[in-house]
Protein backbone atom coordinates (compact mmCIF):
# COMPACT_ATOMS: atom_id res chain seq x y z
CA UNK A 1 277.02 49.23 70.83
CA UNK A 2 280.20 51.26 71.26
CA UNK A 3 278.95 54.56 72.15
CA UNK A 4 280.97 57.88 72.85
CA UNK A 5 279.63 60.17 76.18
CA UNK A 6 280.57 63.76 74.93
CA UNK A 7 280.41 65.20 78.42
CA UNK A 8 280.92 62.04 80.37
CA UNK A 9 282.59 63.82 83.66
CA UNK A 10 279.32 65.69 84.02
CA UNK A 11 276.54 64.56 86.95
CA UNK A 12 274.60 64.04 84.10
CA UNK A 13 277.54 61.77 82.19
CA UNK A 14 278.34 59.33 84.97
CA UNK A 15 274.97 58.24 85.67
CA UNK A 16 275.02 57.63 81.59
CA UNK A 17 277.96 55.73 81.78
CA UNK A 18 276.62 53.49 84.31
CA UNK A 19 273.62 52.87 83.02
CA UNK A 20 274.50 52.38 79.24
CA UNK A 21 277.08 49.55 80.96
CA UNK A 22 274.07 48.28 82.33
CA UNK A 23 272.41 47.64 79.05
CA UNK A 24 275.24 46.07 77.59
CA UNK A 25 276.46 48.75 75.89
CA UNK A 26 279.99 49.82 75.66
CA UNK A 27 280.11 53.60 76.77
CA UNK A 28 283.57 55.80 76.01
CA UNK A 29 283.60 58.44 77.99
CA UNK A 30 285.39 61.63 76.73
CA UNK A 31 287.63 63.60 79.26
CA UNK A 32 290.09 66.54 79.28
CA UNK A 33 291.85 65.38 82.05
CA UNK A 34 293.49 62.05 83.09
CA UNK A 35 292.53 62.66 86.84
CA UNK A 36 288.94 61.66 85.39
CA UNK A 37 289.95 58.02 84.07
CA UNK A 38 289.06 56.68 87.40
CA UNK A 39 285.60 57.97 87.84
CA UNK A 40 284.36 56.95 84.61
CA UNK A 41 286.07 53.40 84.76
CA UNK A 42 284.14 53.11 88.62
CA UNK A 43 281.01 54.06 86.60
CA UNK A 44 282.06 51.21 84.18
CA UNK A 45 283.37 52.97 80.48
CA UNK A 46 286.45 53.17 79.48
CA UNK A 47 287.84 56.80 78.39
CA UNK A 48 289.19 58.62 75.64
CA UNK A 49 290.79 62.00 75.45
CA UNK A 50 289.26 64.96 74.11
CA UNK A 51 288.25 68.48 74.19
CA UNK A 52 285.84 70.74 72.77
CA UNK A 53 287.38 73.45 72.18
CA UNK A 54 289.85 72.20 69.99
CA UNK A 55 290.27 68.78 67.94
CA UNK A 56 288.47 65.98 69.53
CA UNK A 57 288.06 63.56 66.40
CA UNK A 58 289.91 60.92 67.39
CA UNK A 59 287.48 60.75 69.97
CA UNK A 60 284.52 59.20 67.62
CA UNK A 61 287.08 56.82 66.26
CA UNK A 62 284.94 53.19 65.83
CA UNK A 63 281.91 54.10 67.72
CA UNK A 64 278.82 53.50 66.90
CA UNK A 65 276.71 56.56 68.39
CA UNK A 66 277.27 59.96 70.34
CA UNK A 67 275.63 61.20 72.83
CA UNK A 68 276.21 64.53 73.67
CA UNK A 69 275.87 65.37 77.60
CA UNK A 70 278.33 68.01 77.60
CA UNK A 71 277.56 71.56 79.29
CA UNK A 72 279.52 74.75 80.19
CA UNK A 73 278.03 74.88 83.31
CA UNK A 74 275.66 77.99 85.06
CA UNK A 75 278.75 80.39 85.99
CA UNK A 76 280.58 80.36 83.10
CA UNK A 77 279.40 83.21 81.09
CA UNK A 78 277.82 83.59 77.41
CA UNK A 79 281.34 83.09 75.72
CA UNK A 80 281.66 79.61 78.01
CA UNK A 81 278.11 78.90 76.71
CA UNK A 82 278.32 79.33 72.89
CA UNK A 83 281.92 78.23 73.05
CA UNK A 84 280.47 74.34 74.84
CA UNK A 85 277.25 74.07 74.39
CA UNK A 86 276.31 75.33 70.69
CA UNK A 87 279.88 75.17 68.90
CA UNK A 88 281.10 72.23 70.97
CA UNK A 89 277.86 70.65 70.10
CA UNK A 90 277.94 71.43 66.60
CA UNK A 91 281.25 70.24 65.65
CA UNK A 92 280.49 66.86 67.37
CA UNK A 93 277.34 66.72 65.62
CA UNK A 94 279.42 67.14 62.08
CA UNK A 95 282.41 64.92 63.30
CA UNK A 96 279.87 62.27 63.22
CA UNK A 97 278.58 62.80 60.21
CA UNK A 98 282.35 62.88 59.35
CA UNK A 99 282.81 59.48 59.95
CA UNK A 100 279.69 57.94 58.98
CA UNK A 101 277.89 57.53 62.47
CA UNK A 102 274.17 57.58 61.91
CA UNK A 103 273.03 57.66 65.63
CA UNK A 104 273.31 60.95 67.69
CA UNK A 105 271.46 61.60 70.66
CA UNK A 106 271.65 64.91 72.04
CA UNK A 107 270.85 65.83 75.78
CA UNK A 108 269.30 69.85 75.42
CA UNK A 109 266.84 71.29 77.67
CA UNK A 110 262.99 72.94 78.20
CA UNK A 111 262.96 76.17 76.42
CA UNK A 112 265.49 75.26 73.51
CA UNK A 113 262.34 76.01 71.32
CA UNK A 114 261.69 79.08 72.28
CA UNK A 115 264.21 81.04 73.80
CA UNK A 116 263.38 84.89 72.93
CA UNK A 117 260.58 83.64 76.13
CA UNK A 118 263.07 82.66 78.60
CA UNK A 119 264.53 84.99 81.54
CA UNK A 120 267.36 87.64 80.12
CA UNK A 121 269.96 85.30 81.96
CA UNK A 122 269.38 81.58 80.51
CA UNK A 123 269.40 83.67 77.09
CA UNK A 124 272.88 83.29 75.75
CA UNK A 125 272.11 79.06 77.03
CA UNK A 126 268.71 79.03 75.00
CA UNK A 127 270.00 79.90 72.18
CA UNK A 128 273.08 78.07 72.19
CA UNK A 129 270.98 74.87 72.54
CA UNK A 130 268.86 75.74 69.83
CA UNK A 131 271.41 76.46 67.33
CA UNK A 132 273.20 73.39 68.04
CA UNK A 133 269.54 71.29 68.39
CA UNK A 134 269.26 72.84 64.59
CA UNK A 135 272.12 72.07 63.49
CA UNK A 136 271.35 68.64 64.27
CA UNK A 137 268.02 68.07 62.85
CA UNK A 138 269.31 69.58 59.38
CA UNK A 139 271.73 66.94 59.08
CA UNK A 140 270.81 62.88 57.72
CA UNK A 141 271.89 61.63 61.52
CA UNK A 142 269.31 59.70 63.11
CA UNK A 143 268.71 61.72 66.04
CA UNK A 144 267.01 62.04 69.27
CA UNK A 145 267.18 65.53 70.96
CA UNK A 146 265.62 65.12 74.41
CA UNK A 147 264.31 68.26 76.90
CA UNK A 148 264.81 67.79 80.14
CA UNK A 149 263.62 70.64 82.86
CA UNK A 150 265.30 71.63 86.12
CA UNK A 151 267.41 69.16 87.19
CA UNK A 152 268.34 68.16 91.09
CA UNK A 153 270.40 65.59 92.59
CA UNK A 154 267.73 63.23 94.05
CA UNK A 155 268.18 59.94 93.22
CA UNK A 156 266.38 58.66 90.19
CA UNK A 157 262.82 57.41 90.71
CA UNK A 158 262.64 55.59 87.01
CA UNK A 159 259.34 57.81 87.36
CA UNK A 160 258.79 60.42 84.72
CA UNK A 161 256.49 62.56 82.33
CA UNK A 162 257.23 62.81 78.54
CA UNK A 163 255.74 64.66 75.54
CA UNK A 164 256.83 66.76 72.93
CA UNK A 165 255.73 70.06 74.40
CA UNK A 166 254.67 69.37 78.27
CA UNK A 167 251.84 71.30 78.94
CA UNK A 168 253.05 71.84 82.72
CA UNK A 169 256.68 72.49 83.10
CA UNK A 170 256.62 72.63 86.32
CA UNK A 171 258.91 70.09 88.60
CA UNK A 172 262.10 68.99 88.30
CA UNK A 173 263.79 65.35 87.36
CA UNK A 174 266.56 63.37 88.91
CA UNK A 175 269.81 63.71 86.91
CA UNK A 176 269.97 59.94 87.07
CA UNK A 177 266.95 60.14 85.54
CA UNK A 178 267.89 62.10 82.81
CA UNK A 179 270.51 59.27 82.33
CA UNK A 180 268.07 56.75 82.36
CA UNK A 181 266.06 58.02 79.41
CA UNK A 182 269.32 58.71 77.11
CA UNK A 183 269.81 55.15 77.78
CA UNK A 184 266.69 54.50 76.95
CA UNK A 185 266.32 56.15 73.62
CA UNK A 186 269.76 55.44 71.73
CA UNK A 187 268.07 52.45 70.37
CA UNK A 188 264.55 52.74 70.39
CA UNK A 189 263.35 53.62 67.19
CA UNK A 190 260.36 55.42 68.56
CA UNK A 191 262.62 58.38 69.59
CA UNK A 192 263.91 58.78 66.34
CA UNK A 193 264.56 61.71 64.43
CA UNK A 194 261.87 63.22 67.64
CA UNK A 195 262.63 65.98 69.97
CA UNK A 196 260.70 65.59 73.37
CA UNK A 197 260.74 67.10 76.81
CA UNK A 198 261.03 64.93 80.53
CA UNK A 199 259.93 65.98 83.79
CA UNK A 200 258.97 63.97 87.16
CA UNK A 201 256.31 61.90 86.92
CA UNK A 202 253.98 58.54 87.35
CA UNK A 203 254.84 56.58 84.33
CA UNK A 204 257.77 54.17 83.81
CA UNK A 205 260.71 55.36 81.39
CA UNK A 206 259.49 52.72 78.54
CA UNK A 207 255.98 53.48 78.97
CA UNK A 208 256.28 57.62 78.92
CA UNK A 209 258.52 57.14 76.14
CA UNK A 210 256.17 54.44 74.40
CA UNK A 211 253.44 57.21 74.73
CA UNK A 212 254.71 60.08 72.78
């Protein structure tokens, strides 16, 4: 499956890369800049040009499914946020829809759900992913909208938790973790049109997936 990495530069985005390469997939990642072509083609994808804040819809040309990785980052400010990770977000969602791709999986985060109960400063990012996690479950996509919580750098453990509200939020998860389950999901049809949250854990990917 062709599939276009909205955010593919990210830590998040080159783990994706590699692993959807691994699966046989053929991952696009987008990029701003041409210094990036290398990283992503090292991580095995091949790259298109594009950026969210202004036309990227050449971008989605011929692929089969987006996943959306993309994120303004945590020093950016709430104009950064909503400008990336809700409007950014949102028009990839409806340049999809655009041009008749049915598969979107979008990479959001614990708390999305309810942000009016998260700290004054992730505010402006709750919100933005919930607008944009909205946005996408109003529209006929066939989508997947996964949680994760705090993220580190560790490497991945293939170890995790899953469910659709965790009970304890506590922990963290491997960005190549992260990666691993968007991997996992684009094509398994238990994910669909679901919204979950991941964490650390004792289970395999397939099986805590399998278990929602």
């Amino acid at each position: 499956m062709k599939v276009l990495v909205i955010g593919a530069n990210g830590q998040v985005g080159t783990h994706l890369i590699t692993k959807l390469a691994e699966r046989g997939h053929e991952p696009v990642g987008m990029i701003r800049d041409t210094d990036q072509v290398k990283a992503i083609e090292d991580a095995g994808g091949k790259t298109v040009l594009g950026d969210l804040e202004k036309d990227f819809s050449q971008a989605l040309y011929g692929c089969e499914a987006v996943i959306f990785a993309a994120g303004s980052g945590p020093h950016t400010g709430a104009d950064k946020t909503i400008m990336i990770d809700q409007e950014g977000a949102i028009k990839a969602v409806d340049e999809a829809k655009q041009q008749g791709i049915k598969r979107f999986v979008m990479l959001s985060t614990v708390g999305s759900d309810y942000p009016e109960k998260g700290p004054d400063e992730m505010k402006p990012y709750l919100y933005a992913k919930k607008r944009a996690d909205e946005h996408l479950k109003a529209t006929n996509l066939t989508y997947t909208i996964l949680r994760p919580g705090r993220l580190s750098n560790d490497p991945g453990t293939g170890k995790v938790r899953a469910s659709e509200t965790l009970e304890d939020k506590s922990g963290q998860i491997p960005r190549e973790d992260v990666a691993a389950v968007l991997a996992e999901v684009l094509e398994n049809e238990h994910t669909f049109n679901r919204s979950f949250e991941v964490l650390d854990g004792d289970h395999s990917i397939s099986d805590a997936i399998g278990q929602l």
